[in-house]
Protein backbone atom coordinates (compact mmCIF):
# COMPACT_ATOMS: atom_id res chain seq x y z
CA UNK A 1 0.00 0.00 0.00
CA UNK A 2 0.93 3.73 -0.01
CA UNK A 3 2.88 4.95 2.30
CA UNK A 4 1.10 7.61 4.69
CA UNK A 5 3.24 10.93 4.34
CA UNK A 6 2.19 13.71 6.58
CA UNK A 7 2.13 17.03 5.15
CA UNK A 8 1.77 19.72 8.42
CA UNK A 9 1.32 23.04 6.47
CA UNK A 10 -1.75 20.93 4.47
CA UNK A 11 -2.41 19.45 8.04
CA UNK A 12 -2.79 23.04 9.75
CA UNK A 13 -4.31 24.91 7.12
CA UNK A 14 -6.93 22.61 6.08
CA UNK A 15 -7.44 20.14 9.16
CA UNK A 16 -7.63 22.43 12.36
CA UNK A 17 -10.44 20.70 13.08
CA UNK A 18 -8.78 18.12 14.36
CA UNK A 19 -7.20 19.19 17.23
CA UNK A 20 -10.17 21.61 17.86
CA UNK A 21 -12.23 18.31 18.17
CA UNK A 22 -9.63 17.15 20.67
CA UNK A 23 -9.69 19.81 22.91
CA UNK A 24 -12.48 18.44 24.36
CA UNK A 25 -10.02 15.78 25.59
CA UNK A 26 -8.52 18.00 27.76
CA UNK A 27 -11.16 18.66 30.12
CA UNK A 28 -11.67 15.20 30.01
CA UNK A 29 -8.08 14.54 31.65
CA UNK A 30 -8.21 17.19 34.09
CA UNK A 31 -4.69 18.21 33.78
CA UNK A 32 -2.98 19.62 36.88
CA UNK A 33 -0.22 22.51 37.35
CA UNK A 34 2.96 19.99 37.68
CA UNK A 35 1.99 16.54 36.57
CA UNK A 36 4.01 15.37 33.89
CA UNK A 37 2.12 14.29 31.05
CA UNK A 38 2.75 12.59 27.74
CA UNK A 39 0.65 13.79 24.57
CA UNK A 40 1.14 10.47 22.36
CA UNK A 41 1.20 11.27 18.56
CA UNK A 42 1.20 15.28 19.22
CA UNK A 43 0.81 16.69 15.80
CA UNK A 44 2.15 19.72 14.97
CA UNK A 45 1.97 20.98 18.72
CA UNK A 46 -1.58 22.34 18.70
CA UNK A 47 -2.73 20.10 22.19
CA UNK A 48 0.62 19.55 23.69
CA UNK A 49 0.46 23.62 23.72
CA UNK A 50 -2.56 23.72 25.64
CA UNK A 51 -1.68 21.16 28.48
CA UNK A 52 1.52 22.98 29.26
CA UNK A 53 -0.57 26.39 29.23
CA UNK A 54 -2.17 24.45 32.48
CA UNK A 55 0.82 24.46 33.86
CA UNK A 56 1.83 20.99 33.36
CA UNK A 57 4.64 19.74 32.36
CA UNK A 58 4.59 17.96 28.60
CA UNK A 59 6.30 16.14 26.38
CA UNK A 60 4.45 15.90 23.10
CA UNK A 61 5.98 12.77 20.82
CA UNK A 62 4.78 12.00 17.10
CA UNK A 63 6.45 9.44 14.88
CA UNK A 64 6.90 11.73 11.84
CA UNK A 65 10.12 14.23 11.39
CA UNK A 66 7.76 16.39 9.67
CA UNK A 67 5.36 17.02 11.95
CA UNK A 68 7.58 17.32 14.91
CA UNK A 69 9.63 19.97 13.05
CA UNK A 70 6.50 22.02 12.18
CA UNK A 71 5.85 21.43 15.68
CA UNK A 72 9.28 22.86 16.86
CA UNK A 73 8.49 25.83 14.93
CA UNK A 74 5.48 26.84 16.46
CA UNK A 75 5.95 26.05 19.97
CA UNK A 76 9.76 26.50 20.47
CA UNK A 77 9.56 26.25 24.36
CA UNK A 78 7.96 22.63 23.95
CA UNK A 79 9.48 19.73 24.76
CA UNK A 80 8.60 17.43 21.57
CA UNK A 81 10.17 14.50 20.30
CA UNK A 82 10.06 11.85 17.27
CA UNK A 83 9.02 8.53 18.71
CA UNK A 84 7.19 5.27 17.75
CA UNK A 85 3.94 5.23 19.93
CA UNK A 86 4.15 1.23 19.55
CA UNK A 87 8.07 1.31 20.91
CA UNK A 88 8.35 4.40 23.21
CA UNK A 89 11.78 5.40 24.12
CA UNK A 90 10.88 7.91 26.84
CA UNK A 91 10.78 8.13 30.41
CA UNK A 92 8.44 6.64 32.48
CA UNK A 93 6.42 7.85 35.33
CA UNK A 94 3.76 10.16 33.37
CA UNK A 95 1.10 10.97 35.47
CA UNK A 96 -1.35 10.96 32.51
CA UNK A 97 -1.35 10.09 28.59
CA UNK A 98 -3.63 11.94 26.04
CA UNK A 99 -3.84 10.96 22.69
CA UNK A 100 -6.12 11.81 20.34
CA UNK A 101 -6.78 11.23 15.91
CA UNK A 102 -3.72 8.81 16.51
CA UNK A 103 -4.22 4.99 18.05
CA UNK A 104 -6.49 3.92 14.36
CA UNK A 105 -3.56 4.49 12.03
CA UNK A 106 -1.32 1.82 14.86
CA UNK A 107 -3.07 -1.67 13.57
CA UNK A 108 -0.78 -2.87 15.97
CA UNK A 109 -2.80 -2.19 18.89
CA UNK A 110 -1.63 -4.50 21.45
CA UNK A 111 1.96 -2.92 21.24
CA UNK A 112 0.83 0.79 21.25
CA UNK A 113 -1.46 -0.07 24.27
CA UNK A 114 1.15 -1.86 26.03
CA UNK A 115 3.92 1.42 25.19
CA UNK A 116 1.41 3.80 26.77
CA UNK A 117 0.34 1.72 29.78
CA UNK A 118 4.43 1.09 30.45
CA UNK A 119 4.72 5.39 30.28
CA UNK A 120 2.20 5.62 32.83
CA UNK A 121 3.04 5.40 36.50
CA UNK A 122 0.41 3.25 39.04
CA UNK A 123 -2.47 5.50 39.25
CA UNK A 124 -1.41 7.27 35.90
CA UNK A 125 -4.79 8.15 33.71
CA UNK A 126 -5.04 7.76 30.22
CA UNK A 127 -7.53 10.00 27.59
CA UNK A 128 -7.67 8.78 24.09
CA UNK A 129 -9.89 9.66 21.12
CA UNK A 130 -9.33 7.50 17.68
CA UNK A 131 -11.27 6.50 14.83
CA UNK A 132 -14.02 4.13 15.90
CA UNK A 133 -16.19 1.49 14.60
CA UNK A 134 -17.89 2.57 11.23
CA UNK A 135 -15.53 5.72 11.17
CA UNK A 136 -15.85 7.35 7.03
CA UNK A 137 -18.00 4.27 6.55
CA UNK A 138 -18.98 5.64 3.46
CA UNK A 139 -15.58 6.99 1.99
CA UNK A 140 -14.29 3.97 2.47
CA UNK A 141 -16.92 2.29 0.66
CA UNK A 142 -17.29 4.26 -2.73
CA UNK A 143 -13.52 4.30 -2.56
CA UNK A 144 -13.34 0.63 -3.02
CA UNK A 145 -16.45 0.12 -5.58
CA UNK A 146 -14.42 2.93 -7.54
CA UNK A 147 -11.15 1.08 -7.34
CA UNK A 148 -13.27 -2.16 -8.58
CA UNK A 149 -14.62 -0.29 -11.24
CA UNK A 150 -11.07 1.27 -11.90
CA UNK A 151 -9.96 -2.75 -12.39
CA UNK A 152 -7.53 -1.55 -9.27
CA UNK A 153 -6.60 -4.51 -6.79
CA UNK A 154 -8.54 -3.92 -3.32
CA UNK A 155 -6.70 -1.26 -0.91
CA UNK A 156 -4.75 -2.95 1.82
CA UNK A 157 -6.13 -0.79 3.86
CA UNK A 158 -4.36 -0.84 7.27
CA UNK A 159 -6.68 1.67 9.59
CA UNK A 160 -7.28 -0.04 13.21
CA UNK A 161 -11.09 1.24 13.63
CA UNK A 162 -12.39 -1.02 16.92
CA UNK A 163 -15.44 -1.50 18.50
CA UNK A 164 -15.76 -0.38 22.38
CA UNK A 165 -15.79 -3.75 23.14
CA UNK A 166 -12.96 -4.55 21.36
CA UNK A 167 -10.36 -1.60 22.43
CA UNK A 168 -11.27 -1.94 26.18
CA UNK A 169 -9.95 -5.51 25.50
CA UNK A 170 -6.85 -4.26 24.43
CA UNK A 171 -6.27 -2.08 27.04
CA UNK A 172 -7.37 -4.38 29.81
CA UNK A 173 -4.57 -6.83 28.24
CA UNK A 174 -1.89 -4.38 28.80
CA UNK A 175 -2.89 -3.51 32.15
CA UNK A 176 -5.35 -1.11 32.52
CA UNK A 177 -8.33 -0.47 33.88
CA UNK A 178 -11.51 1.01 31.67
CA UNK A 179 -13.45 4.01 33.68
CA UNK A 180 -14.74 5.30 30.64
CA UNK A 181 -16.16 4.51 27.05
CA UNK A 182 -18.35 6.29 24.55
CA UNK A 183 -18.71 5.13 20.70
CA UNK A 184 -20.20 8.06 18.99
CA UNK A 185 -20.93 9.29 15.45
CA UNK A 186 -19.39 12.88 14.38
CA UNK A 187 -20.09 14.31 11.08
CA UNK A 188 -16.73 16.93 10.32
CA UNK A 189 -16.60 19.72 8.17
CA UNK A 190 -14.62 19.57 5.50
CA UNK A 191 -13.52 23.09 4.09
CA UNK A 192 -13.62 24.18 0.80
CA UNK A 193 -15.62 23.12 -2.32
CA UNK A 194 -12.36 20.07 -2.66
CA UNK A 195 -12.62 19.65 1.03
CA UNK A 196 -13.15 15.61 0.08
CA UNK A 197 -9.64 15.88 -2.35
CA UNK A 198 -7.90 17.83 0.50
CA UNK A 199 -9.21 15.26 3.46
CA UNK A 200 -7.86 11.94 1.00
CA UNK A 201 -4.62 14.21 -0.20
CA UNK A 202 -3.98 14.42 3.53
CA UNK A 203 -5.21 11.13 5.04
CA UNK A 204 -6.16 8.56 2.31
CA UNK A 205 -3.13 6.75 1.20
CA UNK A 206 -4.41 3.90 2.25
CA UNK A 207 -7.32 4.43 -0.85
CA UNK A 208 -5.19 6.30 -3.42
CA UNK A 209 -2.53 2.97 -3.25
CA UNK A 210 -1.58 2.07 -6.48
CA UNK A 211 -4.17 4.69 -8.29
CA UNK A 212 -2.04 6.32 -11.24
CA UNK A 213 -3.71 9.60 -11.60
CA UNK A 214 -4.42 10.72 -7.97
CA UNK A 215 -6.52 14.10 -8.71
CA UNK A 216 -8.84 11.89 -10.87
CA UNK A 217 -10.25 10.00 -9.02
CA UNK A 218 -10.89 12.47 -6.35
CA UNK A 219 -12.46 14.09 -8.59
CA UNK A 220 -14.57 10.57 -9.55
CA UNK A 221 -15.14 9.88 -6.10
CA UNK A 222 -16.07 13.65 -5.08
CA UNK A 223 -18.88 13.37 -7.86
CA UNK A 224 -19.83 10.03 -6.55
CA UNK A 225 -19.85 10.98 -2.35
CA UNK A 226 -21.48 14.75 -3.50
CA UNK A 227 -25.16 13.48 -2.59
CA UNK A 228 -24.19 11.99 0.30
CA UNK A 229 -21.69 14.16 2.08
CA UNK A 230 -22.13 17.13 0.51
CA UNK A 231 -24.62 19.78 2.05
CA UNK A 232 -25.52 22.92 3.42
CA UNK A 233 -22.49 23.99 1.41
CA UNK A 234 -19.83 21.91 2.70
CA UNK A 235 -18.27 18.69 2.58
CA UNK A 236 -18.71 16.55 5.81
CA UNK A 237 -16.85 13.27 6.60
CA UNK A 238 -18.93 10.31 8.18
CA UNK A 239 -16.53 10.18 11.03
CA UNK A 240 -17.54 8.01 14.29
CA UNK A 241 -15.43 8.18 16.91
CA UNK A 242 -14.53 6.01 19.88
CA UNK A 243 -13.15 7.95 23.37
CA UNK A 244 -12.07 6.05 26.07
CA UNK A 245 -10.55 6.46 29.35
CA UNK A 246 -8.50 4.15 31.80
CA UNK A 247 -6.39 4.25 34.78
CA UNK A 248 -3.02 2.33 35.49
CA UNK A 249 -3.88 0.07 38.90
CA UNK A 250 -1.77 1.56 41.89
């Protein structure tokens, strides 16, 4: 399959939304002035900003170079670092773990799970957000007919989108215990009248693998989504999101 390549000037000027969405995550962890806390695949900065303006103290880690130096550039006085969520080479001891948009492009979920619970000290609290069950249902689906169509072999398509059921599984395995679980659909604006060809540009490798004239079949599958995901002037992905929240036994 494609590669995934991470573009962060495409990320922040036509994505925002997702670490807007993810601020609600925040609140969720309850971040306190001086606990140490790890913000697992950070982005471009945008969250790992807004714990340490709580006054705690961060370390934001994402596995691509790019990202990390757009990150760098933005928030100078951050601690941020490029690291493998499913391998972390960092210190231990984190009070809490957010991470949010991140854990459904890791298929290995057993091994990320197991990395985060291992940063966590006992009675450490984790917040994550990812890509749930059904998540762009119905990108995913045209995408595929059109590739069919197209006489293109299917996308090994290598998204980890779990049931509630099925994640809390995966963190009870590692060691932790589920307070917390909600499965939940969220429709997402898309801006811009090619918000669909900006959204797979930046995060649909996994369906362009393979295709030899990328812009077409946006442009096919645009026409094909339009009277489905299409209205009140915008483009909306058929995102459904699963957040969950656990705690590290003391």
């Amino acid at each position: 399959m494609a590669a995934q390549r991470w573009d962060p000037h495409l990320y922040d000027d036509r994505h925002a939304y997702v670490a807007h969405h993810g601020g609600d995550l925040i609140g969720e962890l309850d971040p306190r002035p001086g606990e140490r806390i790890l913000d697992a695949g950070c982005g471009t900065g945008e969250l790992t900003a807004a714990l340490a303006d709580t006054g705690a103290k961060v370390l934001g880690v994402d596995s691509s170079p790019q990202m990390i130096d757009r990150a760098r550039q933005r928030f100078p006085h951050l601690d941020l670092r490029v690291a493998d969520l499913r391998e972390l080479d960092v210190e231990t001891g984190f009070d809490a773990v957010l991470s949010n948009a991140v854990l459904h492009w890791i298929p290995e979920a057993p091994a990320a799970a197991a990395a985060l619970a291992g940063a966590l000290r006992p009675g450490g609290r984790l917040v994550a957000e990812l890509g749930g069950s059904g998540n762009i249902a119905a990108i995913r689906g045209a995408a595929r007919a059109l590739r069919t169509e197209l006489g293109l072999p299917a996308a090994a398509e290598t998204w980890y989108f779990p049931t509630i059921e099925e994640y809390s599984a995966v963190l009870t395995d590692a060691g932790l215990e589920i307070t917390g679980a909600w499965l939940f659909d969220r429709p997402t604006r898309l801006e811009g009248d090619d918000g669909l060809a900006a959204w797979l540009r930046m995060f649909g490798a996994p369906l362009l693998a393979e295709v030899p004239d990328p812009d077409a079949f946006a442009t096919r599958l645009s026409d094909r989504l339009r009277p489905l995901l299409h209205h009140s002037g915008s483009w909306w992905a058929d995102y459904r999101r699963l957040r969950i929240t656990a705690a590290k036994p003391g």
